[in-house]
N, C-alpha and C. Protein backbone atom coordinates (compact mmCIF):
# COMPACT_ATOMS: atom_id res chain seq x y z
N UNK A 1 171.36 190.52 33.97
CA UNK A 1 171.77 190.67 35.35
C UNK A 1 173.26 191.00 35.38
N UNK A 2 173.73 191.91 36.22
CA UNK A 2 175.30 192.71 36.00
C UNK A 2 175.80 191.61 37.09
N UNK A 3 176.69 191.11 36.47
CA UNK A 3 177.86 190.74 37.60
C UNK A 3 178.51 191.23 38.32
N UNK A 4 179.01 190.33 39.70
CA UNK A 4 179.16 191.31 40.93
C UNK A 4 180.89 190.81 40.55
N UNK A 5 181.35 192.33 41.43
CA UNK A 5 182.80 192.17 41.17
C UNK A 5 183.65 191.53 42.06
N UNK A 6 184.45 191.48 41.91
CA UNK A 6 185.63 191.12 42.93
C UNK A 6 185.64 191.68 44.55
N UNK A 7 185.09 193.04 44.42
CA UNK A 7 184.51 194.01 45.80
C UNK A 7 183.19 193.63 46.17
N UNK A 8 182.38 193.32 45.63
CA UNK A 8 181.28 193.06 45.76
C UNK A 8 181.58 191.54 46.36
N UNK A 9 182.17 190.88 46.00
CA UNK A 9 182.17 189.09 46.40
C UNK A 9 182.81 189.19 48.03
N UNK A 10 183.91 190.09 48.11
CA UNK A 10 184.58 190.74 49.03
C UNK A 10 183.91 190.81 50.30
N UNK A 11 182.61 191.99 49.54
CA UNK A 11 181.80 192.85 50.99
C UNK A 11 180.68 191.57 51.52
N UNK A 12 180.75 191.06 50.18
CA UNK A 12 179.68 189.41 50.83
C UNK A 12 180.28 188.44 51.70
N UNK A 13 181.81 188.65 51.66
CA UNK A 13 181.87 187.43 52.52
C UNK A 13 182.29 187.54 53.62
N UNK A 14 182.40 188.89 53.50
CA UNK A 14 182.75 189.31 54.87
C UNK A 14 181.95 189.68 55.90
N UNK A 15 180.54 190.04 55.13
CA UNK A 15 179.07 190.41 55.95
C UNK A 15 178.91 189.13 56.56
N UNK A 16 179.16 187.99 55.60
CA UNK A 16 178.99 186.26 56.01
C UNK A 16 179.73 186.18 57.35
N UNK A 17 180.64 186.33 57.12
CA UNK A 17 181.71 185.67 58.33
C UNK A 17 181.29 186.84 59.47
N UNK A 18 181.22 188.07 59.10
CA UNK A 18 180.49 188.83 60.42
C UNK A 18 179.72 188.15 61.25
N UNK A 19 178.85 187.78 60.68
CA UNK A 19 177.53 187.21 61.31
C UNK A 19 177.45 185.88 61.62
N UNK A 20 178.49 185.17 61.16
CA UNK A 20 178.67 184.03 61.39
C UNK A 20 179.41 184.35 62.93
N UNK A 21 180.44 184.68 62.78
CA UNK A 21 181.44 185.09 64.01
C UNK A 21 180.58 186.06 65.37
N UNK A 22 179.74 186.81 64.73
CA UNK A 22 178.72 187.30 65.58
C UNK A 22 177.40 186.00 66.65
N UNK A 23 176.89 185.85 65.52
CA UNK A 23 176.60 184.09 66.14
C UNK A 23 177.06 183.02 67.21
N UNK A 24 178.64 183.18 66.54
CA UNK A 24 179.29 182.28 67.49
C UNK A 24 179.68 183.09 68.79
N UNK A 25 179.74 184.31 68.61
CA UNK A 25 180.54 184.69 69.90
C UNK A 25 178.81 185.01 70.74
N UNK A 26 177.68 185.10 70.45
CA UNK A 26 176.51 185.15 70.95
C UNK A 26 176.27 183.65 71.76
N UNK A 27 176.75 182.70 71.06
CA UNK A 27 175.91 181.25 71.65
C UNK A 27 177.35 181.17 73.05
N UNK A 28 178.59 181.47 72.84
CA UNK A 28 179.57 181.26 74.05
C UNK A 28 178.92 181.81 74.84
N UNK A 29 178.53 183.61 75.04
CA UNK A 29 177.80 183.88 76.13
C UNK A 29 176.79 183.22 76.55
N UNK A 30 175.60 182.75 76.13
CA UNK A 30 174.72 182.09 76.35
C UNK A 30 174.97 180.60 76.94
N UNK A 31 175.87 180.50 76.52
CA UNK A 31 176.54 178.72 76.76
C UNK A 31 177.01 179.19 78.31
N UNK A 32 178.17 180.28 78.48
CA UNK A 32 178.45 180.55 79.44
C UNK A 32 177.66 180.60 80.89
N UNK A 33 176.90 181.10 80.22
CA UNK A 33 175.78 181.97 81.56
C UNK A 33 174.59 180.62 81.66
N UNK A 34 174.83 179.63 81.09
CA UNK A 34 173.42 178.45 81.35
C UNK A 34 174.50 177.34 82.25
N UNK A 35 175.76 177.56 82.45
CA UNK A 35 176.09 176.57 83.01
C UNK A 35 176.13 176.18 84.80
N UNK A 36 175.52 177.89 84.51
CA UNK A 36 174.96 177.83 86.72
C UNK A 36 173.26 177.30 86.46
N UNK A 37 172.80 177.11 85.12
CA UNK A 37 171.47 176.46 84.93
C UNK A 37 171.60 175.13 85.85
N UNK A 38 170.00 174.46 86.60
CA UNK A 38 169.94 173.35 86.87
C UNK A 38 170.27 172.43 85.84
N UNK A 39 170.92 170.87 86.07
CA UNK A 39 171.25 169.69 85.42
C UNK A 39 170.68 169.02 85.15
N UNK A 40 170.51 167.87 84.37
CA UNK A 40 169.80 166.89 84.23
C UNK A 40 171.08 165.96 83.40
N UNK A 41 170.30 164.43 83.06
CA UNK A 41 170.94 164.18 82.47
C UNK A 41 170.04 163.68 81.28
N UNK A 42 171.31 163.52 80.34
CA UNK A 42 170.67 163.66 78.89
C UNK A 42 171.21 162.73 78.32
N UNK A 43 170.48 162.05 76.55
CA UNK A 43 171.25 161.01 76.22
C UNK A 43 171.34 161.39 74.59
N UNK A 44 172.81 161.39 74.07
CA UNK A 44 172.68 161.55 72.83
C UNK A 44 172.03 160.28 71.89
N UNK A 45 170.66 160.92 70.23
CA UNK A 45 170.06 160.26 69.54
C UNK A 45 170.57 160.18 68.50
N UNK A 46 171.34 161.53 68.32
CA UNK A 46 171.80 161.20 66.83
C UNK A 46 172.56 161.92 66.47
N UNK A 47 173.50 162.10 65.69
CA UNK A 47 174.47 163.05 64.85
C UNK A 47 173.73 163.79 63.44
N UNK A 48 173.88 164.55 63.09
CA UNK A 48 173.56 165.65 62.09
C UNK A 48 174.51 166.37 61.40
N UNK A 49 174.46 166.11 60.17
CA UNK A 49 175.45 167.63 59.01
C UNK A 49 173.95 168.25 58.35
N UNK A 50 174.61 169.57 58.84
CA UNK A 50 173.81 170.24 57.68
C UNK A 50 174.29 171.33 57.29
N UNK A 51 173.46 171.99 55.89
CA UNK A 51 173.94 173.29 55.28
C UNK A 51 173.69 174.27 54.99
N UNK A 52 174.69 175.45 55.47
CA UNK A 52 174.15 176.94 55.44
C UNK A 52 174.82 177.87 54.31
N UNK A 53 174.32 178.48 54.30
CA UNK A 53 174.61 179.68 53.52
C UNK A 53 174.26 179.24 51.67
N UNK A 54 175.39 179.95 50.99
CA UNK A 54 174.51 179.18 49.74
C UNK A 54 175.97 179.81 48.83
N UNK A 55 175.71 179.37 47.29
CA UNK A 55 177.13 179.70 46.80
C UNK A 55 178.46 179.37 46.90
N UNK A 56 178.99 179.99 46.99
CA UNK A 56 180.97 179.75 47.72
C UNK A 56 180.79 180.00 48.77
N UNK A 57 179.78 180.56 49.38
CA UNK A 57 179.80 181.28 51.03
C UNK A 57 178.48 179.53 51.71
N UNK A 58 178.72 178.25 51.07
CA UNK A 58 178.25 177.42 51.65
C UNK A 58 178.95 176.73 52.55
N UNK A 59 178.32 175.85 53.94
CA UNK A 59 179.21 175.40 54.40
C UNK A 59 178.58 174.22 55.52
N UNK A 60 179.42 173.27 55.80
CA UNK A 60 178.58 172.40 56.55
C UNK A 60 178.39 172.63 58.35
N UNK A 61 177.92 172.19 59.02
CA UNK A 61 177.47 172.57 60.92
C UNK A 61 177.04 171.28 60.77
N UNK A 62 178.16 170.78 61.67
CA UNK A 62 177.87 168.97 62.02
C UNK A 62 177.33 169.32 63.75
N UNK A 63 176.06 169.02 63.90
CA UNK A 63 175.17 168.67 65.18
C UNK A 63 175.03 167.51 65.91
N UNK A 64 175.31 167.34 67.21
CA UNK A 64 174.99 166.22 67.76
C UNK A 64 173.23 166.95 68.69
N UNK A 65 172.50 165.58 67.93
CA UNK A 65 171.46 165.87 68.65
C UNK A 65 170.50 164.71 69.83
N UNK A 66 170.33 165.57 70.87
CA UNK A 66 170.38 164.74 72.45
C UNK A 66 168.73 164.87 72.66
N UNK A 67 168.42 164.52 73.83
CA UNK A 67 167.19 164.19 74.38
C UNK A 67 167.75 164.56 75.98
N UNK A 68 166.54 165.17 76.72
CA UNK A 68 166.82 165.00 78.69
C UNK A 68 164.87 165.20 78.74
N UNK A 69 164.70 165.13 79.97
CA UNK A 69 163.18 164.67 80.35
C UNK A 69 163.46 166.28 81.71
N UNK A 70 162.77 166.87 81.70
CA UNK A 70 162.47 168.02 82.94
C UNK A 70 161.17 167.82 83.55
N UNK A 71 161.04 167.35 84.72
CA UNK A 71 159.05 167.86 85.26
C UNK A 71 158.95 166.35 84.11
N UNK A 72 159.29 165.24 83.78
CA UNK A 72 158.52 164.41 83.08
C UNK A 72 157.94 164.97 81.75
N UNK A 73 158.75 165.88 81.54
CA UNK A 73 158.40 166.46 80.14
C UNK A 73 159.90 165.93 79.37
N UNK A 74 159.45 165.96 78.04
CA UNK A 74 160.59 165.31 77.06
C UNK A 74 160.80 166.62 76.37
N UNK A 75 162.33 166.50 76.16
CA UNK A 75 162.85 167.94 75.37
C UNK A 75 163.63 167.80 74.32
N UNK A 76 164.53 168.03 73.83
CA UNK A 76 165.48 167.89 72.47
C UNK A 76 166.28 169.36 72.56
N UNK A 77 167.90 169.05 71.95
CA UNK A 77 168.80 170.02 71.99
C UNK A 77 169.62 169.33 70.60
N UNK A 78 170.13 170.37 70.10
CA UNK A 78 171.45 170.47 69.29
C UNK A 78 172.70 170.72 69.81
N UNK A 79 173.91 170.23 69.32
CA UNK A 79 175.19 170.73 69.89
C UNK A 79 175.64 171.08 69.02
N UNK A 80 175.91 172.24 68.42
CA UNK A 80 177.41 172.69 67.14
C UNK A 80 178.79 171.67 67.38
N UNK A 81 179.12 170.98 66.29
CA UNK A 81 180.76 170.56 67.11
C UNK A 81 181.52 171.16 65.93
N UNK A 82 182.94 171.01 65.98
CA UNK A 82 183.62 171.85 65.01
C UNK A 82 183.58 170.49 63.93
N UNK A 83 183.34 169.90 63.57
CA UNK A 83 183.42 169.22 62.58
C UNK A 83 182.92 167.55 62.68
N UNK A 84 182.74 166.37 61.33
CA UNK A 84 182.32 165.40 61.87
C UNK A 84 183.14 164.52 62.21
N UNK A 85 184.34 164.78 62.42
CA UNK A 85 185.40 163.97 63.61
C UNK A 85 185.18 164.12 65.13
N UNK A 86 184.65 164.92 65.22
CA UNK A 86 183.94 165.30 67.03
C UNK A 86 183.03 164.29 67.32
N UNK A 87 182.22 163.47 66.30
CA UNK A 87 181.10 162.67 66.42
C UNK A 87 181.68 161.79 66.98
N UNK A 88 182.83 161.23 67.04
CA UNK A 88 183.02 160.17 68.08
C UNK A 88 182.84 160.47 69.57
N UNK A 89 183.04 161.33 69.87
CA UNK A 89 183.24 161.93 71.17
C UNK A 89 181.47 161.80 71.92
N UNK A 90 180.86 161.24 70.97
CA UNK A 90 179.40 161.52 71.59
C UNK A 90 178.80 160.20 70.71
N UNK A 91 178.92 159.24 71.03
CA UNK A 91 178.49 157.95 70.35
C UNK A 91 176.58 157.74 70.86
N UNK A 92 176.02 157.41 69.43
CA UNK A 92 174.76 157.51 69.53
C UNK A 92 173.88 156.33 71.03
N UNK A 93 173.32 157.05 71.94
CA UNK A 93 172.67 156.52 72.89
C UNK A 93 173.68 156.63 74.85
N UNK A 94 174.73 157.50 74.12
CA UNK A 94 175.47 157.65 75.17
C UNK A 94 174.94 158.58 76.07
N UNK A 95 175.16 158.90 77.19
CA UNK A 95 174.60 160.09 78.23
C UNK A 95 176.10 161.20 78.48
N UNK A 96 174.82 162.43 78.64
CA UNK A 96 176.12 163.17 79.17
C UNK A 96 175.01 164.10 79.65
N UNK A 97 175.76 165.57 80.46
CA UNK A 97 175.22 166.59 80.93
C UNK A 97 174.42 167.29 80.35
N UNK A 98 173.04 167.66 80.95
CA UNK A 98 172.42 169.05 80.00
C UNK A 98 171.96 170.52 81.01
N UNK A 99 172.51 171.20 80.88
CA UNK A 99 172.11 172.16 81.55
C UNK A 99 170.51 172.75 80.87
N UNK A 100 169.53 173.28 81.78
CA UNK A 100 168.52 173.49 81.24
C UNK A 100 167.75 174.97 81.97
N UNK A 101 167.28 175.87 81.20
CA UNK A 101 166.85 177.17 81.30
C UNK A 101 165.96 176.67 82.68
N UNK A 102 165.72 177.25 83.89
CA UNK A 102 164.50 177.01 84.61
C UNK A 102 163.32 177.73 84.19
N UNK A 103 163.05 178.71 83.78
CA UNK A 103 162.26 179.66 82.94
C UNK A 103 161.02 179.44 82.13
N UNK A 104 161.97 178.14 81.09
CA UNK A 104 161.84 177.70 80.11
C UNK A 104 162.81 176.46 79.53
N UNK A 105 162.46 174.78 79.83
CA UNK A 105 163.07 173.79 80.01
C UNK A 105 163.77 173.43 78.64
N UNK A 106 163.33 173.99 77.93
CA UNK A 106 163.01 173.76 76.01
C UNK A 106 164.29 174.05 75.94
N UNK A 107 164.64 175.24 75.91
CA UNK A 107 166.34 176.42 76.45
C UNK A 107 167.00 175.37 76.93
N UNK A 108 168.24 174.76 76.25
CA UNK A 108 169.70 174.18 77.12
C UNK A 108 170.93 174.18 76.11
N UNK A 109 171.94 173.79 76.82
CA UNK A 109 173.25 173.38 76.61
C UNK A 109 173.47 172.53 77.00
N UNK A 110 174.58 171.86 76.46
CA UNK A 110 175.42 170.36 77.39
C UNK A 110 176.63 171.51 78.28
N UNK A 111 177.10 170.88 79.64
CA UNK A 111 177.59 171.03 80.26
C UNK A 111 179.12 170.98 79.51
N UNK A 112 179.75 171.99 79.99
CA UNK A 112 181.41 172.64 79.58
C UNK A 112 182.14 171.62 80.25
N UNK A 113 182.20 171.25 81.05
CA UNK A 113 183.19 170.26 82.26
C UNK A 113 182.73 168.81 81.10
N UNK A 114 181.49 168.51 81.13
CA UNK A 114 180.99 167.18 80.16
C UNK A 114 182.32 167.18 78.79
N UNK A 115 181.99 168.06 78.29
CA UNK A 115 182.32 168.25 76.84
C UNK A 115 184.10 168.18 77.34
N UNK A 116 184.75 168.87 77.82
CA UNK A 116 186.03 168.66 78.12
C UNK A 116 186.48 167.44 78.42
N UNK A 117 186.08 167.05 78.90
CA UNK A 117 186.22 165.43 79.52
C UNK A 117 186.10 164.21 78.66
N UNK A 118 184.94 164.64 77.88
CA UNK A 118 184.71 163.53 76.07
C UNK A 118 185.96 163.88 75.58
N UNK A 119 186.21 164.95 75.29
CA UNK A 119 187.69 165.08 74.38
C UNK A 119 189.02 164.66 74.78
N UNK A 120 189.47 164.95 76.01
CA UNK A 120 190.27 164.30 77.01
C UNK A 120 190.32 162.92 76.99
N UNK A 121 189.16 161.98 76.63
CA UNK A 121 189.31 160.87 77.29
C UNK A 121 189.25 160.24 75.31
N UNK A 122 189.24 160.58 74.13
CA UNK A 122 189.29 160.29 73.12
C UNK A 122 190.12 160.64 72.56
N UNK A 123 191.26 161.80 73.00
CA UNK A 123 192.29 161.88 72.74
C UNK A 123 193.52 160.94 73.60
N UNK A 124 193.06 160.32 74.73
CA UNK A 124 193.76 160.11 75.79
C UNK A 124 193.99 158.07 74.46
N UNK A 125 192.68 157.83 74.68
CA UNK A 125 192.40 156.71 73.66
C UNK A 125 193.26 156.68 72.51
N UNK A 126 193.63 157.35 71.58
CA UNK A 126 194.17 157.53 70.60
C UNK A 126 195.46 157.94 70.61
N UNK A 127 195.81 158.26 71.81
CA UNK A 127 197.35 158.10 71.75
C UNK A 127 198.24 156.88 72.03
């Protein structure tokens, strides 16, 4: 098997971070546009690390993962946070906002105003 070069490691990690950065700037719109979605409220179950990619191009996505009820139906969401120091900001069994697809209830986000306000008030703590 020929080893890949220095250009080759190059064009890989940059296809990586494309698509990574593509990703992320995909879920802001989507995040954006769900926050005129109807509300509910929701309660975080648990925190999550996990891992993508593979090689040197590996890397961890720490998740907080929540629960909200729509129509008496039970649902489940993930949150991306930038790292697992954010996990305080969302202590297991706590409530916060979920915006939810009307369409399709399965589809949500946590609320932007929510999430500002956790950080605000844990930075506010720590000073």
């Amino acid at each position: 098997m020929a080893k890949l070069s220095f250009w080759d490691h190059s064009w890989i990690a940059l296809a990586v971070l494309a698509f990574m950065g593509g990703r992320w700037a995909l879920r802001q719109v989507r995040s954006s546009t769900a926050q005129s979605w109807p509300v509910v409220e929701g309660m975080v179950e648990s925190t999550s690390v996990r891992v993508e990619g593979f090689g040197n191009n590996e890397h961890e996505i720490a998740e907080v993962n929540y629960s909200y009820q729509v129509a008496g139906e039970f649902y489940s969401g993930a949150h991306e946070v930038g790292s697992r120091i954010e996990f305080e900001w969302f202590p297991t069994g706590s409530r916060l906002v979920v915006h939810y697809k009307p369409s399709n209830p399965s589809v949500s986000f946590l609320d932007r105003e929510d999430l500002r306000a956790r950080r605000a008030r844990i930075l506010a703590e720590q000073a």
